[in-house]
Protein backbone atom coordinates (compact mmCIF):
# COMPACT_ATOMS: atom_id res chain seq x y z
CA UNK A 1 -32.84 10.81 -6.70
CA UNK A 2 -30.36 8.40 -5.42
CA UNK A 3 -27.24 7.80 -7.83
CA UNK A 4 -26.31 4.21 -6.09
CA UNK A 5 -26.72 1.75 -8.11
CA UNK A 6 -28.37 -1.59 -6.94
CA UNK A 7 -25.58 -3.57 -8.74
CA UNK A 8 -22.49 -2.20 -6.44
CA UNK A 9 -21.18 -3.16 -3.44
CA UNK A 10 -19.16 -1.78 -1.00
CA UNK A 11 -15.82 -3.96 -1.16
CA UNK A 12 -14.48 -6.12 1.80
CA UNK A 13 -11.25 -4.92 4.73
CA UNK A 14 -9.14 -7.06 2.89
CA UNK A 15 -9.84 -6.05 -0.55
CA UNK A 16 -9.55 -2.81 0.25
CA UNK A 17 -6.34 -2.96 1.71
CA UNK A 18 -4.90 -5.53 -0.74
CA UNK A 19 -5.37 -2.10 -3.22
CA UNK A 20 -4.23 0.55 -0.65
CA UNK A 21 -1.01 -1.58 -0.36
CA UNK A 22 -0.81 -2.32 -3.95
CA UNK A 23 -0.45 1.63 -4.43
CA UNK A 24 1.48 2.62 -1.99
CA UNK A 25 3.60 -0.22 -3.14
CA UNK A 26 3.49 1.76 -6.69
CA UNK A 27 4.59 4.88 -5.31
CA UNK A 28 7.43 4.11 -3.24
CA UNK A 29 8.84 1.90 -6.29
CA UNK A 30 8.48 4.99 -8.00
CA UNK A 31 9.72 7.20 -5.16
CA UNK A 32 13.04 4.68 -5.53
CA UNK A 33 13.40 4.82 -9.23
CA UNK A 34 13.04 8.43 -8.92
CA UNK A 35 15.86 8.66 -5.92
CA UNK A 36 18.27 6.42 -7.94
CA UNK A 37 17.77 8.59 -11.00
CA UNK A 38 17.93 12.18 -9.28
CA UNK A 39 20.86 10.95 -6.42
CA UNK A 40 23.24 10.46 -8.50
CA UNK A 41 22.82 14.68 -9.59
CA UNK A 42 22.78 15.65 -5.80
CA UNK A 43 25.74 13.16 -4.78
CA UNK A 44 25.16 14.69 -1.21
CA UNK A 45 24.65 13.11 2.72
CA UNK A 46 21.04 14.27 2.52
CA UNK A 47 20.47 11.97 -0.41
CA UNK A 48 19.81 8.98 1.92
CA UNK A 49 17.37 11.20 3.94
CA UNK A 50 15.33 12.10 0.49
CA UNK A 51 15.62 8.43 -0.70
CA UNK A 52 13.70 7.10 3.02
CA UNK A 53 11.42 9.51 3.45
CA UNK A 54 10.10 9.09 -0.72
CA UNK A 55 10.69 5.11 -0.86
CA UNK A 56 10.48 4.27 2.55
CA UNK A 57 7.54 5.58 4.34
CA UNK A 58 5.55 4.01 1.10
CA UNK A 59 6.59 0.90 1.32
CA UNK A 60 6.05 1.19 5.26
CA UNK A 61 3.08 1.75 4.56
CA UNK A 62 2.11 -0.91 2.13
CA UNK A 63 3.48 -3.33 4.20
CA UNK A 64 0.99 -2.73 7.02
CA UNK A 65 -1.76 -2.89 4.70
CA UNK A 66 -0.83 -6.31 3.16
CA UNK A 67 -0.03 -7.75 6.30
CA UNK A 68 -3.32 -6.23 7.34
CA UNK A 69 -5.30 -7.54 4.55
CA UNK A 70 -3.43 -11.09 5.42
CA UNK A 71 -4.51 -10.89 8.74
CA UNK A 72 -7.83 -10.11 8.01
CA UNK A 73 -9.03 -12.75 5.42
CA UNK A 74 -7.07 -15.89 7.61
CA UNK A 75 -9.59 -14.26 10.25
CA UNK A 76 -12.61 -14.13 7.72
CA UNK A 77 -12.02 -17.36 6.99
CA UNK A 78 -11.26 -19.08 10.13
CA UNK A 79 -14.49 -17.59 11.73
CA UNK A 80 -16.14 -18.80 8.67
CA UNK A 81 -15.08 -23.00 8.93
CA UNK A 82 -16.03 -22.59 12.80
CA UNK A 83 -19.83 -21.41 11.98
């Protein structure tokens, strides 16, 4: 018996995406709350190091996927006004 439902649909590239970066964008602002909050303990060098790899590769990350997603739907919808 198949569990799919006839009423879902798998979601567009750029909707997908647009959530991918919308979480990663969650948990690199949390990765910097948490730095700001915990650095201040440490006061060490290696603080910076800590504070790029938790906030920075995330928001690396959700950057790609927005501009991605951008990128995508100008394409959807150029190739869509040309048909």
């Amino acid at each position: 018996m198949s569990t799919t439902q006839t009423y879902q649909h798998p979601k567009t590239l750029p909707v997908v995406l647009g959530k991918r970066a919308a979480l990663f964008l969650f948990i690199g602002v949390l990765g910097f709350l948490f730095v700001k909050i915990v650095g201040p303990i440490l006061q060490s060098g290696p603080e910076y190091v800590v504070e790029a790899v938790v906030s920075g590769i995330p928001l690396l990350i959700a950057v790609g996927c927005a501009v991605s997603a951008l990128a995508l739907a100008v394409v959807h919808k150029v190739r869509h006004r040309a048909a």
